[in-house]
C-alpha atoms as a PDB file:
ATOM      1  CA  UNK A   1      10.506   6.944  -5.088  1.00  0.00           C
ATOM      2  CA  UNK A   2      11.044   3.991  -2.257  1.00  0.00           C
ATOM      3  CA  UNK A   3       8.888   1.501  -1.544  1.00  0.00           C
ATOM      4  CA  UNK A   4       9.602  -0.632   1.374  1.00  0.00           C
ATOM      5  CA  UNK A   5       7.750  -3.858   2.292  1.00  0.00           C
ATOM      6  CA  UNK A   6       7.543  -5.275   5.726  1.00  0.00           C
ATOM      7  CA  UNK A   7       6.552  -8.240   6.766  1.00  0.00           C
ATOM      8  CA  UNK A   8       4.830  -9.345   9.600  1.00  0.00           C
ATOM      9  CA  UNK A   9       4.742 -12.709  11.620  1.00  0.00           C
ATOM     10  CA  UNK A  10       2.846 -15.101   9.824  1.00  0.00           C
ATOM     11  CA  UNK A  11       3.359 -13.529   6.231  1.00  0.00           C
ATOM     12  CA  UNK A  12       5.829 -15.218   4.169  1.00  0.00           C
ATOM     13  CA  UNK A  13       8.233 -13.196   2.620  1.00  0.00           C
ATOM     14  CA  UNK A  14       8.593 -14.121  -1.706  1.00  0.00           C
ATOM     15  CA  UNK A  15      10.116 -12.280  -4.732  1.00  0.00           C
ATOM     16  CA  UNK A  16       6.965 -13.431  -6.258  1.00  0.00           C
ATOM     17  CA  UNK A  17       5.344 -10.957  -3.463  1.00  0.00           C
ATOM     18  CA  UNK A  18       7.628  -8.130  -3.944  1.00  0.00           C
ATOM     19  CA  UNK A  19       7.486  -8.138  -7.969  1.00  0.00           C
ATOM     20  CA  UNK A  20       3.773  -8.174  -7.494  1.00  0.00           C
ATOM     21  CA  UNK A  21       3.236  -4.909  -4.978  1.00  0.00           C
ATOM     22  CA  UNK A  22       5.763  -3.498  -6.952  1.00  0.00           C
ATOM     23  CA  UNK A  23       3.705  -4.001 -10.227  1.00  0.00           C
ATOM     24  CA  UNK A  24       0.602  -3.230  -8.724  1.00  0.00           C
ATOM     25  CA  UNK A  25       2.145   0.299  -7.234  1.00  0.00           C
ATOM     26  CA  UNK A  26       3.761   0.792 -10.900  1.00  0.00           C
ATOM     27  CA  UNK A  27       0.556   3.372 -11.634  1.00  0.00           C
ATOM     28  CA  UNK A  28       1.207   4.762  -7.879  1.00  0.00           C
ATOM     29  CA  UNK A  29       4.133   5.367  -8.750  1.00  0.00           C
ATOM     30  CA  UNK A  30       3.668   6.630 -12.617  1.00  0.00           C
ATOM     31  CA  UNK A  31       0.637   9.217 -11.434  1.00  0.00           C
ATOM     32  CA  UNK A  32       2.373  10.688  -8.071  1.00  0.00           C
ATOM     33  CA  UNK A  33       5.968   9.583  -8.500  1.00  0.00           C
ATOM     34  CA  UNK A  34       6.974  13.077  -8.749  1.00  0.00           C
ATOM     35  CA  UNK A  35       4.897  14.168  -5.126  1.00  0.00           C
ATOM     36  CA  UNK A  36       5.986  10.899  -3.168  1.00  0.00           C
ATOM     37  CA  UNK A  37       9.307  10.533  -1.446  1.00  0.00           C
ATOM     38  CA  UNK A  38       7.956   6.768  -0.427  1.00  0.00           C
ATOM     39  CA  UNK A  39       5.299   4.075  -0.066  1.00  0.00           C
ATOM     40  CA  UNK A  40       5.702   1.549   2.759  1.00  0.00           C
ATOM     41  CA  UNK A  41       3.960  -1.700   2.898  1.00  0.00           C
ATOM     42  CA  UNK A  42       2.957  -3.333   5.880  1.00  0.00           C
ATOM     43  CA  UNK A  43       1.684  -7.018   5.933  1.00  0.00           C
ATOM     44  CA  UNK A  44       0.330  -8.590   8.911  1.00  0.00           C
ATOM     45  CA  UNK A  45      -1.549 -12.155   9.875  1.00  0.00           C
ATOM     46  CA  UNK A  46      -4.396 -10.642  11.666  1.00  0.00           C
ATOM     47  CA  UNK A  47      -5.844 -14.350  12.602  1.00  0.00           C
ATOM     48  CA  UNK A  48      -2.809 -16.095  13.157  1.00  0.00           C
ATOM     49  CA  UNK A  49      -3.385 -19.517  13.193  1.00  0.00           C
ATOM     50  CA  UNK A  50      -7.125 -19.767  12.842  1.00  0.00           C
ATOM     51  CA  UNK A  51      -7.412 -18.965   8.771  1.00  0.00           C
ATOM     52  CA  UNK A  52     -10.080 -17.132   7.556  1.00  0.00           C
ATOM     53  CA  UNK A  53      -9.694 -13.253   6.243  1.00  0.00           C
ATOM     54  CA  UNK A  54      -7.043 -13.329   8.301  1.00  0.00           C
ATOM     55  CA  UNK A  55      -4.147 -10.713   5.585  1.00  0.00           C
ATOM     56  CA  UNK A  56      -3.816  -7.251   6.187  1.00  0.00           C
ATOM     57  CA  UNK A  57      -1.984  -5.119   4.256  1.00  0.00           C
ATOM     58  CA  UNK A  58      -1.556  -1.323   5.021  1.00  0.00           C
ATOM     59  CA  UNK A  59       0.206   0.783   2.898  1.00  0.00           C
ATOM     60  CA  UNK A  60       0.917   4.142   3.542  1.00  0.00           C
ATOM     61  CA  UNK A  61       2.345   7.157   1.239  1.00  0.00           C
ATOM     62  CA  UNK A  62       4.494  10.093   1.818  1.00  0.00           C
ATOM     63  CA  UNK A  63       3.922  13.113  -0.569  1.00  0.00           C
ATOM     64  CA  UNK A  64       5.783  15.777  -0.633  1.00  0.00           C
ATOM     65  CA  UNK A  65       4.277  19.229   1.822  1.00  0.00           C
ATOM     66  CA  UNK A  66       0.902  17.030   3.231  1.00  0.00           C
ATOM     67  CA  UNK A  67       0.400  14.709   5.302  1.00  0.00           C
ATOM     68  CA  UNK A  68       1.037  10.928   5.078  1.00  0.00           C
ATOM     69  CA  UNK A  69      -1.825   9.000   3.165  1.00  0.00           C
ATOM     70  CA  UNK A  70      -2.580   5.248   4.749  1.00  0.00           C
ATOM     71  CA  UNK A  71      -5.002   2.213   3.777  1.00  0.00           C
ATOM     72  CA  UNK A  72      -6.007  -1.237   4.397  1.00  0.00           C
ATOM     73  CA  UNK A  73      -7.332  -3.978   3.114  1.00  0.00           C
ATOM     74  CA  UNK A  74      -7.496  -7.147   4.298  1.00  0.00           C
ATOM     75  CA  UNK A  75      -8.253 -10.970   2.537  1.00  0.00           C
ATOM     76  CA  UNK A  76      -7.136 -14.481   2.964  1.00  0.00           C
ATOM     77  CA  UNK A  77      -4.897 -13.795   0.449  1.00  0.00           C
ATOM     78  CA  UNK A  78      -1.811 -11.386   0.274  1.00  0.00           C
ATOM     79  CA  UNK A  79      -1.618 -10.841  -3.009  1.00  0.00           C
ATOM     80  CA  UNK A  80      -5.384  -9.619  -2.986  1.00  0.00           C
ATOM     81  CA  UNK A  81      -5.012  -7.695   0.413  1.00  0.00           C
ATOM     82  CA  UNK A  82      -2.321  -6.040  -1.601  1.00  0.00           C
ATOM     83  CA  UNK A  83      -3.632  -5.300  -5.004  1.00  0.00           C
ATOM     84  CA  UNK A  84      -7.309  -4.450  -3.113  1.00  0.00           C
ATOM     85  CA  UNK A  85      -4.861  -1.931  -1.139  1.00  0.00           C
ATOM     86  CA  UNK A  86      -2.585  -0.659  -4.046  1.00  0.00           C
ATOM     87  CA  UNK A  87      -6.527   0.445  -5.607  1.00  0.00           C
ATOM     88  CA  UNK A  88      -7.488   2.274  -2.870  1.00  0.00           C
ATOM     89  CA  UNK A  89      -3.995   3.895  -2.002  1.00  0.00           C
ATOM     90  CA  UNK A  90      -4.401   5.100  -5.560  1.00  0.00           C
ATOM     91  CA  UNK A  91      -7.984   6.555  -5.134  1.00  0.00           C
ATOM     92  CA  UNK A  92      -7.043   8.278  -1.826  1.00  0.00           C
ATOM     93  CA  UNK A  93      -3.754  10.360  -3.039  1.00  0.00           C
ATOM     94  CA  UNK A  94      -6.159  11.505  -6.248  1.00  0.00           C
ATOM     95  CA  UNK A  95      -8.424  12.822  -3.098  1.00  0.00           C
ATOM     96  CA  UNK A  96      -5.500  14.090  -0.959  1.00  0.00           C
ATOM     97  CA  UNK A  97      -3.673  16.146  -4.079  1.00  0.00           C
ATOM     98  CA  UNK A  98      -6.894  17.019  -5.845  1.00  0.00           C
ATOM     99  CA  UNK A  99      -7.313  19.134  -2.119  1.00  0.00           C
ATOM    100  CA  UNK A 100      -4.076  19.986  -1.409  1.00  0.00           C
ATOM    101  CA  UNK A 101      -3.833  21.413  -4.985  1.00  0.00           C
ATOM    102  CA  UNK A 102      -7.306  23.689  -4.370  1.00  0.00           C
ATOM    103  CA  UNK A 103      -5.543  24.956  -1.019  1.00  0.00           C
ATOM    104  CA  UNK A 104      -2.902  26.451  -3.320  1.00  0.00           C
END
């Protein structure tokens, strides 16, 4: 599986930042490896200048035969916008296969 990560004006690209969304997607990626053909990561400084919760990160899956899976989550922080994300990406393909799986 791929993930890609992109960065958006006003969010400072790190390897510290890429080691860390790839850590916290490692259980992503260990569940639903199999079902995913990526994850992309989308960072964006939804304040600019003015501070504040100002860090969105989306993140969106691709499984395999359904639709595309997306969430957000934003904080003044990137590294929480991304774990906070990484959580609920996590909670949503359990929903998303759990159904697709009942549909046959």
């Amino acid at each position: 599986m791929h993930i890609e990560i992109n960065l958006g004006e006003g969010v400072q690209h790190s390897e510290t930042l890429d080691g860390f969304i790839h850590r916290k997607l490692g259980p992503v990626e260990r569940r639903f490896g199999d079902r995913l053909t990526r994850i992309e990561v989308f960072f964006k400084d939804v304040n600019g200048g003015k501070g504040g919760i100002d860090k969105a990160c989306t993140m969106e899956a691709r499984p395999a035969g359904i639709d595309p899976v997306a969430v957000e989550a934003q904080d003044e922080d990137p590294y929480k916008a991304a774990k906070q994300a990484a959580d609920k990406l996590d909670r949503a393909l359990e929903h998303r296969t759990a159904r697709a799986d009942r549909r046959g």
